[in-house]
C-alpha atoms as a PDB file:
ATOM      1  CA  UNK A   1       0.000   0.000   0.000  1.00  0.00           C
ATOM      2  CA  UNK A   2       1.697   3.270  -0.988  1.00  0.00           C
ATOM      3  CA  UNK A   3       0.904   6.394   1.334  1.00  0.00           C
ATOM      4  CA  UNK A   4       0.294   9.710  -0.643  1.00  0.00           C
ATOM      5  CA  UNK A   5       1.987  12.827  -0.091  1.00  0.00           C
ATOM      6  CA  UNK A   6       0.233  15.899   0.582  1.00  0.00           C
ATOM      7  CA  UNK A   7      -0.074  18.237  -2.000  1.00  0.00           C
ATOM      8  CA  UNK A   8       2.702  20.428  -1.601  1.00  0.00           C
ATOM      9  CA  UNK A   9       2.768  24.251  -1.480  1.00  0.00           C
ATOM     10  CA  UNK A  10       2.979  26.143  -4.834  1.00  0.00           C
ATOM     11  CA  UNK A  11       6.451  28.064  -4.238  1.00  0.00           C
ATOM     12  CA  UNK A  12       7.400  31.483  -6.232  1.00  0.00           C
ATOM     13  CA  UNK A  13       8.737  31.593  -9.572  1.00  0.00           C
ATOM     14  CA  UNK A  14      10.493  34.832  -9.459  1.00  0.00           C
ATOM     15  CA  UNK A  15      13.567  35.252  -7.376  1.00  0.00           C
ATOM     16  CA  UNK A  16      13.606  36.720  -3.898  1.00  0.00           C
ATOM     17  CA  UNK A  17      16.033  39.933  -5.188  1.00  0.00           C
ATOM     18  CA  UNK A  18      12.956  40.352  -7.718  1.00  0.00           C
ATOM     19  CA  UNK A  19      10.073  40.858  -5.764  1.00  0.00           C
ATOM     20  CA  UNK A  20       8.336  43.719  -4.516  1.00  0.00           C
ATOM     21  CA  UNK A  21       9.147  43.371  -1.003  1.00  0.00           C
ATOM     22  CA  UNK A  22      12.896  43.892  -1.909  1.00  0.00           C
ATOM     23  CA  UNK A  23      12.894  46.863  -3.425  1.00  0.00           C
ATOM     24  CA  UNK A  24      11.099  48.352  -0.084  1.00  0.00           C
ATOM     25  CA  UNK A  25      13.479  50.868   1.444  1.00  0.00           C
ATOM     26  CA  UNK A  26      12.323  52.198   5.129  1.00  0.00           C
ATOM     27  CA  UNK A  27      14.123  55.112   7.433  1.00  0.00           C
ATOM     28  CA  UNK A  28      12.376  53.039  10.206  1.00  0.00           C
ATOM     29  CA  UNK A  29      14.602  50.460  12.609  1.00  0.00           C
ATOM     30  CA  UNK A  30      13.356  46.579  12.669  1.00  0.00           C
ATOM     31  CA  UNK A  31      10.609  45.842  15.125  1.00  0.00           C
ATOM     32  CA  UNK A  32      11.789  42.926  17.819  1.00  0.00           C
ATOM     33  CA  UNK A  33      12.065  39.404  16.915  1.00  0.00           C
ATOM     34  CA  UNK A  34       8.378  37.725  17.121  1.00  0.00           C
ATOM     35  CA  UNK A  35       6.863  41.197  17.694  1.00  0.00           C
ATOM     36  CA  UNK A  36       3.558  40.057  15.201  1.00  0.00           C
ATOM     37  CA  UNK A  37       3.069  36.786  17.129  1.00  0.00           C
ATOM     38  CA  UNK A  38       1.925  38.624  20.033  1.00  0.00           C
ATOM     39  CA  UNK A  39      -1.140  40.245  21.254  1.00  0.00           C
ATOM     40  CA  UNK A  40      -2.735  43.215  19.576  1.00  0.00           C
ATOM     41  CA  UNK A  41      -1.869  45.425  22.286  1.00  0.00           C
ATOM     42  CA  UNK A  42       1.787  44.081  22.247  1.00  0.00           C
ATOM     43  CA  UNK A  43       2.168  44.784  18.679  1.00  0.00           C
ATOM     44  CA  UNK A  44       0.258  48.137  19.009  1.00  0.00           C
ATOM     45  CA  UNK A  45       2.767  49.667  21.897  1.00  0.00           C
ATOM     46  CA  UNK A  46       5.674  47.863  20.659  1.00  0.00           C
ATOM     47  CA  UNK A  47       5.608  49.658  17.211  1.00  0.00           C
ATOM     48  CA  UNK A  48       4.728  52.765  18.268  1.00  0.00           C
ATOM     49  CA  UNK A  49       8.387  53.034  20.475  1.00  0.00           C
ATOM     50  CA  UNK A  50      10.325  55.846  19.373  1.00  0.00           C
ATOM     51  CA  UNK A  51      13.392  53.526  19.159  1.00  0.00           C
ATOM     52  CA  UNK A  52      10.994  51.574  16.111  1.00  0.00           C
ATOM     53  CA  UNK A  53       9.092  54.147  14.895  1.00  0.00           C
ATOM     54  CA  UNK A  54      10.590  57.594  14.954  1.00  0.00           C
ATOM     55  CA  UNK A  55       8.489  59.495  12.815  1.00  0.00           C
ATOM     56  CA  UNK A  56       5.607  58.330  15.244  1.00  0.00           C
ATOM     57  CA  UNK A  57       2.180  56.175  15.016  1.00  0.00           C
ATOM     58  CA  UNK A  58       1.946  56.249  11.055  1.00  0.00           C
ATOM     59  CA  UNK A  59       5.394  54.893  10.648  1.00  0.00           C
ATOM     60  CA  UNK A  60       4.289  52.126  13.258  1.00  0.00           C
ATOM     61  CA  UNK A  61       1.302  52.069  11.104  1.00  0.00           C
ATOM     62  CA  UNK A  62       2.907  51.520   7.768  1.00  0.00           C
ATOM     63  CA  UNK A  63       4.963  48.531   9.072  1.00  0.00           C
ATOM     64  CA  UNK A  64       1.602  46.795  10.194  1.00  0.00           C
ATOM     65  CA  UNK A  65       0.281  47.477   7.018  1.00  0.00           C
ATOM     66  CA  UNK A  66       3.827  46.184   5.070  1.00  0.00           C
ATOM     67  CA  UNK A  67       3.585  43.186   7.103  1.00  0.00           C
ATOM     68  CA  UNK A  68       0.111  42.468   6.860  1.00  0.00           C
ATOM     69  CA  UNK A  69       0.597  42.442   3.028  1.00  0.00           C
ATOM     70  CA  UNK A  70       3.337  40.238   2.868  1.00  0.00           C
ATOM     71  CA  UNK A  71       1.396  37.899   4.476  1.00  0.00           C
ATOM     72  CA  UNK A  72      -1.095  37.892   2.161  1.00  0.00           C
ATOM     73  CA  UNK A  73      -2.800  34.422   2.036  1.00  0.00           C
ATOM     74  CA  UNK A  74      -0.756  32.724   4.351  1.00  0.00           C
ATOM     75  CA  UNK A  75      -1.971  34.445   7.425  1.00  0.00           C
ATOM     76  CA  UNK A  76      -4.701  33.284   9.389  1.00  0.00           C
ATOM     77  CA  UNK A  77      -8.230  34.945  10.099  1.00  0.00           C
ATOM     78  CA  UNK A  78      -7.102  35.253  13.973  1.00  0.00           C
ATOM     79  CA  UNK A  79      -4.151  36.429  12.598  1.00  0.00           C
ATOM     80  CA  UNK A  80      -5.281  39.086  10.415  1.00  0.00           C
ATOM     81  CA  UNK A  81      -8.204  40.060  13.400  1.00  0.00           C
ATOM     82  CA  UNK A  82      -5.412  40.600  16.121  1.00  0.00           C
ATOM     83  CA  UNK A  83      -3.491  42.611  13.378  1.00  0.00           C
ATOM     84  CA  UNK A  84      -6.802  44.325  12.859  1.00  0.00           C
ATOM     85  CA  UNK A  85      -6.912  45.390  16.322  1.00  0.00           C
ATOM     86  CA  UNK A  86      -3.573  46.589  16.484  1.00  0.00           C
ATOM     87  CA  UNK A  87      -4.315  48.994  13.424  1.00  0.00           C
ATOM     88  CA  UNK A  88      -7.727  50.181  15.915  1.00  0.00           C
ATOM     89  CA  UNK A  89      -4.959  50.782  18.315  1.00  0.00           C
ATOM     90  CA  UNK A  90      -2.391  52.709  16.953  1.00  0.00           C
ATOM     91  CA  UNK A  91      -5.310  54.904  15.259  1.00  0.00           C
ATOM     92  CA  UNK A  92      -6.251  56.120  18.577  1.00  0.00           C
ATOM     93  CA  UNK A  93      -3.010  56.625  19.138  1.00  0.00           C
ATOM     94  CA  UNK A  94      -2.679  58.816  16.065  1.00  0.00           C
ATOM     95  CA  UNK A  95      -5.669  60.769  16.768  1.00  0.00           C
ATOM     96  CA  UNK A  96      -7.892  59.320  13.916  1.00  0.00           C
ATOM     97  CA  UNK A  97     -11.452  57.528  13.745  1.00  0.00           C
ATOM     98  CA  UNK A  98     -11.514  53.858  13.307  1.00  0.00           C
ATOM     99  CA  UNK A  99     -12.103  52.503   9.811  1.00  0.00           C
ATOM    100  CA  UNK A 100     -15.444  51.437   9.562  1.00  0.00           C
ATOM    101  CA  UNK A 101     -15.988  48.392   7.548  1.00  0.00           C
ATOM    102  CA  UNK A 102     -19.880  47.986   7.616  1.00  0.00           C
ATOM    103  CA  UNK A 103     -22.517  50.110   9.396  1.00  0.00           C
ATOM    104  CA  UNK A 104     -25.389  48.306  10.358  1.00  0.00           C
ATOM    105  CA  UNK A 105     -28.457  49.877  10.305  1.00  0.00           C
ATOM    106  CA  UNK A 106     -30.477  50.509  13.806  1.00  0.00           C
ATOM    107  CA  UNK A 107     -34.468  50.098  13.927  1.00  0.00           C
ATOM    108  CA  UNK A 108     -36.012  53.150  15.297  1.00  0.00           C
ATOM    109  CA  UNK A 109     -37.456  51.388  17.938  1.00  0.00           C
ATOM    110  CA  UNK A 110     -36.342  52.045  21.349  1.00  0.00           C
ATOM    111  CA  UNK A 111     -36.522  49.588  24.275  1.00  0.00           C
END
């Protein structure tokens, strides 16, 4: 009886010097090892350090965002959520609203 091998992952084509992520040049300084593998509030206060982000809360914002997109697919939907939260985070932080995704509407009712 044979055993079958999963299928395996689909790996890039184009070389790691060639893609988009390379070519990203940042003034900012490297968040801490394992930084995105914590909590929402972790990653929220430990990217908005001056010592990572210098310019401030967008900077801290930007690398969420950058690493959040690299991730693309591979990330998780807890993943993404607690990276979600961080972004809530570090937008009060900045002094801006929250993005809203959907509004629900309210019946006028009142109870």
């Amino acid at each position: 009886m044979a055993t079958r091998k999963s299928p395996a992952k689909k790996k890039s084509t184009t070389p790691p010097s060639k893609r988009w992520s390379a070519k990203v040049k940042t003034d900012s300084t490297k968040p801490g090892p394992g930084l995105f593998k914590k909590s929402a509030k972790a990653i929220a206060s430990g990217l908005a350090k001056k010592s990572v982000s210098p310019k401030g809360p967008g900077q801290a914002m930007q690398m969420l965002s950058f690493y959040e997109n690299r991730g693309g697919k591979n990330l998780s939907t807890e993943r993404k959520r607690t990276l979600e939260n961080a972004k809530s985070i570090l937008r009060k932080k900045e002094g801006k609203a929250p993005a809203k995704k959907s509004a629900k509407k309210k019946s006028g009712k009142k109870r």
